[in-house]
PDB file of N, CA and C in Angstrom:
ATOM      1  N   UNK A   1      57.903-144.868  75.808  1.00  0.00           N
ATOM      2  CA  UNK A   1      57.350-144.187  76.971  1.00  0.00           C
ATOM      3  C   UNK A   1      58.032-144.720  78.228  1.00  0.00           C
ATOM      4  N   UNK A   2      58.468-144.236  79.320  1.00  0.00           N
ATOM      5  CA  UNK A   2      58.735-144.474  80.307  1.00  0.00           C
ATOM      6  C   UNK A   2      58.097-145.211  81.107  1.00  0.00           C
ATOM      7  N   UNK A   3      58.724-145.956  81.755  1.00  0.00           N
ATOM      8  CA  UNK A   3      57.782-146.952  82.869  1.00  0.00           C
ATOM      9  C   UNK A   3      57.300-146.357  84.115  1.00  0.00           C
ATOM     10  N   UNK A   4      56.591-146.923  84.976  1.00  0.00           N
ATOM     11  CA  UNK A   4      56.360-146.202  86.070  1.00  0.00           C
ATOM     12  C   UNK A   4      54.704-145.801  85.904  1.00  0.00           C
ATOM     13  N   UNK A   5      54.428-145.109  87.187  1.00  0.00           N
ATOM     14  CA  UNK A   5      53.225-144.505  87.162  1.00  0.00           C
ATOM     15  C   UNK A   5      53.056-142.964  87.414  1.00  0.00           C
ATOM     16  N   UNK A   6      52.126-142.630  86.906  1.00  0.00           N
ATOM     17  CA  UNK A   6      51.747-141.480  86.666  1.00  0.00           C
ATOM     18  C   UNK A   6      50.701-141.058  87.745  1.00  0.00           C
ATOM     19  N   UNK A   7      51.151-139.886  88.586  1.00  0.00           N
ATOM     20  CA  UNK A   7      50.293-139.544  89.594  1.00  0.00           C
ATOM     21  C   UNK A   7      50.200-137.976  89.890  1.00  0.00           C
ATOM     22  N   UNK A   8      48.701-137.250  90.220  1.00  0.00           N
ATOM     23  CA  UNK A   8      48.852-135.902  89.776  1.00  0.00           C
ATOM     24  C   UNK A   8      49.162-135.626  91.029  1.00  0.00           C
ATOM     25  N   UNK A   9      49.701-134.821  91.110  1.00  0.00           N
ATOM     26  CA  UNK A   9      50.370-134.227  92.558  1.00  0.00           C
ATOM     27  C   UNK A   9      49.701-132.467  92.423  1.00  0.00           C
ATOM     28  N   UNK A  10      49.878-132.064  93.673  1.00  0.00           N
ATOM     29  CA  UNK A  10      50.090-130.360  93.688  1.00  0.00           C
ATOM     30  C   UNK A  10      51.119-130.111  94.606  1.00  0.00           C
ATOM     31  N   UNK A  11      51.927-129.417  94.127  1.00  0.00           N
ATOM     32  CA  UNK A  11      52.996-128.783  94.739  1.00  0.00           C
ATOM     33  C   UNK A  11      53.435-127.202  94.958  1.00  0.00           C
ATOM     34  N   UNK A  12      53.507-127.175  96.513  1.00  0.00           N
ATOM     35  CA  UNK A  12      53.282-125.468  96.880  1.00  0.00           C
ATOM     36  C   UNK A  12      54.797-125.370  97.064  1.00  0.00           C
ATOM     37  N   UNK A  13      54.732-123.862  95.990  1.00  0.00           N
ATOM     38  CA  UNK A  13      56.110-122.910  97.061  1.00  0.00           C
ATOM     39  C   UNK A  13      56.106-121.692  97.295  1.00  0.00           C
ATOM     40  N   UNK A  14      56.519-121.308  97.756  1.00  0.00           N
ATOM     41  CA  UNK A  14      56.581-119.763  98.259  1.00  0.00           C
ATOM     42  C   UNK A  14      55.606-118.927  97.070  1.00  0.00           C
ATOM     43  N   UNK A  15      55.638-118.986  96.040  1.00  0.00           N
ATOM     44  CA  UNK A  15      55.103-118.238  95.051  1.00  0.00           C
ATOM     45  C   UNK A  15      54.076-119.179  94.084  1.00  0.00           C
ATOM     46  N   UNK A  16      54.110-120.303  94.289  1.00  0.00           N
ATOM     47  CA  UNK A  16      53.348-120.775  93.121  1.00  0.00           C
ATOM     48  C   UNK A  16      52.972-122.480  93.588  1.00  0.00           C
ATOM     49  N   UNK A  17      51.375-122.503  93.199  1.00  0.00           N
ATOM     50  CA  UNK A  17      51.159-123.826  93.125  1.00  0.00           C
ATOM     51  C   UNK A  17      51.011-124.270  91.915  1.00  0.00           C
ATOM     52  N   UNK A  18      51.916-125.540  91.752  1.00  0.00           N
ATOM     53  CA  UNK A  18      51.752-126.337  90.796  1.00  0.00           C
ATOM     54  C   UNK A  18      50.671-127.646  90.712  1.00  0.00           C
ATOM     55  N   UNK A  19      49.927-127.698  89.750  1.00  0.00           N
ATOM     56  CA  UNK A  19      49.542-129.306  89.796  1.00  0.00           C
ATOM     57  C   UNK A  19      49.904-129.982  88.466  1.00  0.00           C
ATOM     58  N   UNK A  20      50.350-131.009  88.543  1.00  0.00           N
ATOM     59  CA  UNK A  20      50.810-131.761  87.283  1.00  0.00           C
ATOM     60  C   UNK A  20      50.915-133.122  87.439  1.00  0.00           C
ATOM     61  N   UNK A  21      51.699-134.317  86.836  1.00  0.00           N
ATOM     62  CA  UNK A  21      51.938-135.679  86.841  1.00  0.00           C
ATOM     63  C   UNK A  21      53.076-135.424  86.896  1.00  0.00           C
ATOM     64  N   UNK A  22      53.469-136.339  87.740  1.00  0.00           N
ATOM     65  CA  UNK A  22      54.465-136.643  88.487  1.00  0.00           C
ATOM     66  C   UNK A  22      54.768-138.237  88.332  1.00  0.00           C
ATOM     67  N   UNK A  23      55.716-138.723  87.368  1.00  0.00           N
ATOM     68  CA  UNK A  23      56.119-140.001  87.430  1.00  0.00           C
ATOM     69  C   UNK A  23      56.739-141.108  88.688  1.00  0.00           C
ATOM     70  N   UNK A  24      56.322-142.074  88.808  1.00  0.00           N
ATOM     71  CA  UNK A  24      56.928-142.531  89.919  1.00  0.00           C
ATOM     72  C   UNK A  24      57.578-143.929  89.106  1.00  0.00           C
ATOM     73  N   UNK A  25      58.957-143.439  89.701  1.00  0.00           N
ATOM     74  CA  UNK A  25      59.599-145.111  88.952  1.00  0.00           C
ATOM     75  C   UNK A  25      59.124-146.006  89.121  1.00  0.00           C
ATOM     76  N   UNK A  26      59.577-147.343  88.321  1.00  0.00           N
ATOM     77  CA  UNK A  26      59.078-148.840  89.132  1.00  0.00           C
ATOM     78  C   UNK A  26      59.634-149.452  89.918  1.00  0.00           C
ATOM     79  N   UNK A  27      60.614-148.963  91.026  1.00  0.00           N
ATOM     80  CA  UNK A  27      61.170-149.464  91.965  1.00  0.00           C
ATOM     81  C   UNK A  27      60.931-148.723  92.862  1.00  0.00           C
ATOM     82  N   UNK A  28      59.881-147.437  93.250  1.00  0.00           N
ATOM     83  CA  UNK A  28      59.313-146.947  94.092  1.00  0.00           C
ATOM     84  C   UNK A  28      57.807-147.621  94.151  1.00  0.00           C
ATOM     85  N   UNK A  29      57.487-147.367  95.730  1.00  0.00           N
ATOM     86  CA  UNK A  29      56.095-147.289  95.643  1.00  0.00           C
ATOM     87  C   UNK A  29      55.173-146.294  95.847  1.00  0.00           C
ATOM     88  N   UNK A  30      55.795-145.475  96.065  1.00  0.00           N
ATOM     89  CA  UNK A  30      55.113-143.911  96.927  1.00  0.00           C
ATOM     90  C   UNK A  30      55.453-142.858  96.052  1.00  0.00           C
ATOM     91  N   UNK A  31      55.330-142.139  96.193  1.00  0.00           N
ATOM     92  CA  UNK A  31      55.201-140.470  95.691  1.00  0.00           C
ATOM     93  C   UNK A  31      56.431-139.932  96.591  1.00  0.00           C
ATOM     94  N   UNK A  32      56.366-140.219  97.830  1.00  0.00           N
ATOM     95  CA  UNK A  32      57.227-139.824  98.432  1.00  0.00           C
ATOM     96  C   UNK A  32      58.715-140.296  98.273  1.00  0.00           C
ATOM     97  N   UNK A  33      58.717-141.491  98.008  1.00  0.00           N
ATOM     98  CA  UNK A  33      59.541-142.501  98.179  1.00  0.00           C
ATOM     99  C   UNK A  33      60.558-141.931  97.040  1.00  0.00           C
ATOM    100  N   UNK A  34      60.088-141.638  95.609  1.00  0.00           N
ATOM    101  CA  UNK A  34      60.849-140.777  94.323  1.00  0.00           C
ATOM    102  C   UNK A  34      60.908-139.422  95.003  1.00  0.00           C
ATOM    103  N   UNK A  35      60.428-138.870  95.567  1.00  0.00           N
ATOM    104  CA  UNK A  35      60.865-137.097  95.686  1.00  0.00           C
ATOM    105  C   UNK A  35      61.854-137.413  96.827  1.00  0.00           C
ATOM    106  N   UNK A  36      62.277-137.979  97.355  1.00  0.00           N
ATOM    107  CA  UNK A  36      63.039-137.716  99.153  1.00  0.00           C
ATOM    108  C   UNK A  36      64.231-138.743  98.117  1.00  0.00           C
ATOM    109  N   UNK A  37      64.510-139.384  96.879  1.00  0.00           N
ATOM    110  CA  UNK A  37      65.517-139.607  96.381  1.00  0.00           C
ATOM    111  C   UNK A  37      67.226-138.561  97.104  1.00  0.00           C
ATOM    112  N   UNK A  38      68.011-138.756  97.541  1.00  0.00           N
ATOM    113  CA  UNK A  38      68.780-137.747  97.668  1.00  0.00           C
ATOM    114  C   UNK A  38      69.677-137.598  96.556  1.00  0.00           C
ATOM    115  N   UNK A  39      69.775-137.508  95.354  1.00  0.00           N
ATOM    116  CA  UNK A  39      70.075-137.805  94.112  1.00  0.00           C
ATOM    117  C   UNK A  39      69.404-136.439  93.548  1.00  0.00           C
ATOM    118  N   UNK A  40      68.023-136.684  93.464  1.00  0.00           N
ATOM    119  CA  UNK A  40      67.018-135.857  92.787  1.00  0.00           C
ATOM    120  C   UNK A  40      66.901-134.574  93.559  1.00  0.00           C
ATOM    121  N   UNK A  41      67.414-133.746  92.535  1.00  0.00           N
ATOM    122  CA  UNK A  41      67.481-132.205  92.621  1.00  0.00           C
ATOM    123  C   UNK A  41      66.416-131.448  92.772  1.00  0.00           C
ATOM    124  N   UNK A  42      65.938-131.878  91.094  1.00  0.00           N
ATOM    125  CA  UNK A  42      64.278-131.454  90.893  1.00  0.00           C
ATOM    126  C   UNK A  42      63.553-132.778  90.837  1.00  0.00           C
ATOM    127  N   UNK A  43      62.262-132.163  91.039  1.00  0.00           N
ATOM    128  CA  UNK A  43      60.739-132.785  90.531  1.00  0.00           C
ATOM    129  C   UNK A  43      60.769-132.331  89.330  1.00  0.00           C
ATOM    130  N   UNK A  44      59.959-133.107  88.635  1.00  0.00           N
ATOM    131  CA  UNK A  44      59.639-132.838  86.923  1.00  0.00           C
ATOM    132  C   UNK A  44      58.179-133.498  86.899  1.00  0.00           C
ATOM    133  N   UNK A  45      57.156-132.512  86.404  1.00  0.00           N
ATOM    134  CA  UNK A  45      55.946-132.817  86.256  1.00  0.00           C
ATOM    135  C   UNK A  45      55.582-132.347  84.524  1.00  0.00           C
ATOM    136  N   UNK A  46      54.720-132.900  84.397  1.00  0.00           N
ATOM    137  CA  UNK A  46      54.227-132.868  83.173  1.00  0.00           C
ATOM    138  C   UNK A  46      52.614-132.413  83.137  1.00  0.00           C
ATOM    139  N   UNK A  47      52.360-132.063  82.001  1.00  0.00           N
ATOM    140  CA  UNK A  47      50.854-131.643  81.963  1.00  0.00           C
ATOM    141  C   UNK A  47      50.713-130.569  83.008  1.00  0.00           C
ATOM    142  N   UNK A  48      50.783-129.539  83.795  1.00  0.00           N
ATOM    143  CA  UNK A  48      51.056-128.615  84.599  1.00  0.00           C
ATOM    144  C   UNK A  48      50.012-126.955  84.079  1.00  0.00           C
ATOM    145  N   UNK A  49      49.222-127.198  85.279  1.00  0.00           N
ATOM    146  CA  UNK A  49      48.733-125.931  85.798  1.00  0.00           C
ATOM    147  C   UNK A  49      49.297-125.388  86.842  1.00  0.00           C
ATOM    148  N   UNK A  50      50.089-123.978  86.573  1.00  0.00           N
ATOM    149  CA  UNK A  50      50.221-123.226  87.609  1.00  0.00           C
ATOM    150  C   UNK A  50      49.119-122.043  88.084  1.00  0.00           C
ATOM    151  N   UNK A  51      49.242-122.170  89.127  1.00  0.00           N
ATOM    152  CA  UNK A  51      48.597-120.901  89.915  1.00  0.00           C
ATOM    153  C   UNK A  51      47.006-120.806  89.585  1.00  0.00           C
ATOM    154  N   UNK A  52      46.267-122.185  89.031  1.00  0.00           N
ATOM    155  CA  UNK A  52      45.309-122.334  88.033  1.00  0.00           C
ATOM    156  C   UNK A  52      44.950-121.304  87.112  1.00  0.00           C
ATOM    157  N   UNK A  53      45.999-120.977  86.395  1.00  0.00           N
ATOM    158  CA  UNK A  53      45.542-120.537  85.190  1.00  0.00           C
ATOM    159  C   UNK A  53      46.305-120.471  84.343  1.00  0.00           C
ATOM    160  N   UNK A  54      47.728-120.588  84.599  1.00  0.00           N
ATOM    161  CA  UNK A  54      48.924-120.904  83.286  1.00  0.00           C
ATOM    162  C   UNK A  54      48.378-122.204  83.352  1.00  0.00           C
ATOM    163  N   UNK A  55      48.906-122.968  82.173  1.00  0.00           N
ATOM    164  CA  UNK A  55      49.261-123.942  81.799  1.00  0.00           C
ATOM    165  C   UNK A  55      50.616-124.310  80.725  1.00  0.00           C
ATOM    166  N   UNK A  56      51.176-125.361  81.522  1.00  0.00           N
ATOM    167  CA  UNK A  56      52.815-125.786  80.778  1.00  0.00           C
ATOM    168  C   UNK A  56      52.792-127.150  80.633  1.00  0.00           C
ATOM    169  N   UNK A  57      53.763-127.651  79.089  1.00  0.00           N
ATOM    170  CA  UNK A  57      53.886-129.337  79.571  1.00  0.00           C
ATOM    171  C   UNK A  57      54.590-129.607  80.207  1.00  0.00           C
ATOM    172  N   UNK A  58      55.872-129.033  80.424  1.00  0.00           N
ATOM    173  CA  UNK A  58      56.526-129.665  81.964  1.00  0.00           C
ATOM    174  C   UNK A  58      57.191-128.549  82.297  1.00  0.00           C
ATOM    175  N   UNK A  59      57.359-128.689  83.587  1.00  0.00           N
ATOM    176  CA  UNK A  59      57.908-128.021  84.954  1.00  0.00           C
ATOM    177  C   UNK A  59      59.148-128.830  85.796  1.00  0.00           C
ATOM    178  N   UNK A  60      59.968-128.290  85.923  1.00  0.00           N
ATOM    179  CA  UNK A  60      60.975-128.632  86.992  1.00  0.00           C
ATOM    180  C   UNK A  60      61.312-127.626  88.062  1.00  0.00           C
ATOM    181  N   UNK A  61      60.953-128.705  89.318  1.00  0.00           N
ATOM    182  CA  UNK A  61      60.882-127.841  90.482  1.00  0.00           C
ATOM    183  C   UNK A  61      62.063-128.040  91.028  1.00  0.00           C
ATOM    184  N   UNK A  62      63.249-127.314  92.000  1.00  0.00           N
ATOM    185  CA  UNK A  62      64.115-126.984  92.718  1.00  0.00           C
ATOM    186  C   UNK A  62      63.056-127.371  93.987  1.00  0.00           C
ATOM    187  N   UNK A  63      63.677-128.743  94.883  1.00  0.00           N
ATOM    188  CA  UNK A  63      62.980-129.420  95.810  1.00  0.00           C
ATOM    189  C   UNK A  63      63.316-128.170  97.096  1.00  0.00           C
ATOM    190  N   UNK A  64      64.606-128.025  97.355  1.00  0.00           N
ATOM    191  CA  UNK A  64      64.543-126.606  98.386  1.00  0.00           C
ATOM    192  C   UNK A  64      63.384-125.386  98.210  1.00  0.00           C
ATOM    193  N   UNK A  65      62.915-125.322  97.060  1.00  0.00           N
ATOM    194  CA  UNK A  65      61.571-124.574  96.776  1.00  0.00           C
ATOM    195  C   UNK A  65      60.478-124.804  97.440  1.00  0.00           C
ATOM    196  N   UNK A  66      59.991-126.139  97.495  1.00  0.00           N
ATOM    197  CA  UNK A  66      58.800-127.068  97.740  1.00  0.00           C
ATOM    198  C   UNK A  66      58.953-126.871  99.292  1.00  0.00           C
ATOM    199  N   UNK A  67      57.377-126.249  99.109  1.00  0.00           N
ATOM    200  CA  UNK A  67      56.503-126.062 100.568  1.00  0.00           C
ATOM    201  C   UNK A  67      55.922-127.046 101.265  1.00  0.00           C
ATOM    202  N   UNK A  68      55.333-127.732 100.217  1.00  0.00           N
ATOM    203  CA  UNK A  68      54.268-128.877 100.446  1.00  0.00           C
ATOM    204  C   UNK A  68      54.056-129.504  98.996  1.00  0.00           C
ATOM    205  N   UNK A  69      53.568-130.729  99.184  1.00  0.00           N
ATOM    206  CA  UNK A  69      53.162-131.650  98.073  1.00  0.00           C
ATOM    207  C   UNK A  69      51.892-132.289  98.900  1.00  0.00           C
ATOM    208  N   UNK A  70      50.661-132.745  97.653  1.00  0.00           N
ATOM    209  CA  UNK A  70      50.123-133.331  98.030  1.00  0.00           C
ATOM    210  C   UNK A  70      49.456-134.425  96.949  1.00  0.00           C
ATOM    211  N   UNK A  71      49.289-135.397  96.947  1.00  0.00           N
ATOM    212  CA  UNK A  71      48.579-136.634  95.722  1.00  0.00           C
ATOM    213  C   UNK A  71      47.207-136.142  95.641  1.00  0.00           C
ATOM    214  N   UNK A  72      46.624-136.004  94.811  1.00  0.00           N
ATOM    215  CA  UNK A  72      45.499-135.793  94.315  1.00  0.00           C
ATOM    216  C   UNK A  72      44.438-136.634  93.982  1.00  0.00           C
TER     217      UNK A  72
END
């Protein structure tokens, strides 16, 4: 299993809110701190409700997509 922590986020874009887990490495401390990576393309969440009523095990988001994020 991967290290790090696991934190549920929701993430808006133009068409769709996501909520899912969102890993945070162990050399971050924030939520923010892993998404503003300039490296990282996408977000990748796991366990994922969209739009509350799909459900997926993971999602990869295109960060130019992303409206808003928020920790849950």
């Amino acid at each position: 299993m991967p290290e790090g922590r696991k934190v549920r986020i929701r993430v808006r874009t133009v068409n769709c809110t996501y909520v899912g887990d969102f890993l945070v490495p162990p050399m971050r401390n924030r939520v923010s701190d892993a998404i503003n990576e300039e490296s990282r393309l996408f977000i990748s969440l796991t366990d994922v409700t969209i739009n509350e009523k799909e459900k997926s095990d993971f999602v990869a988001i295109n960060k130019n997509q992303i409206e808003s994020i928020a920790q849950l």
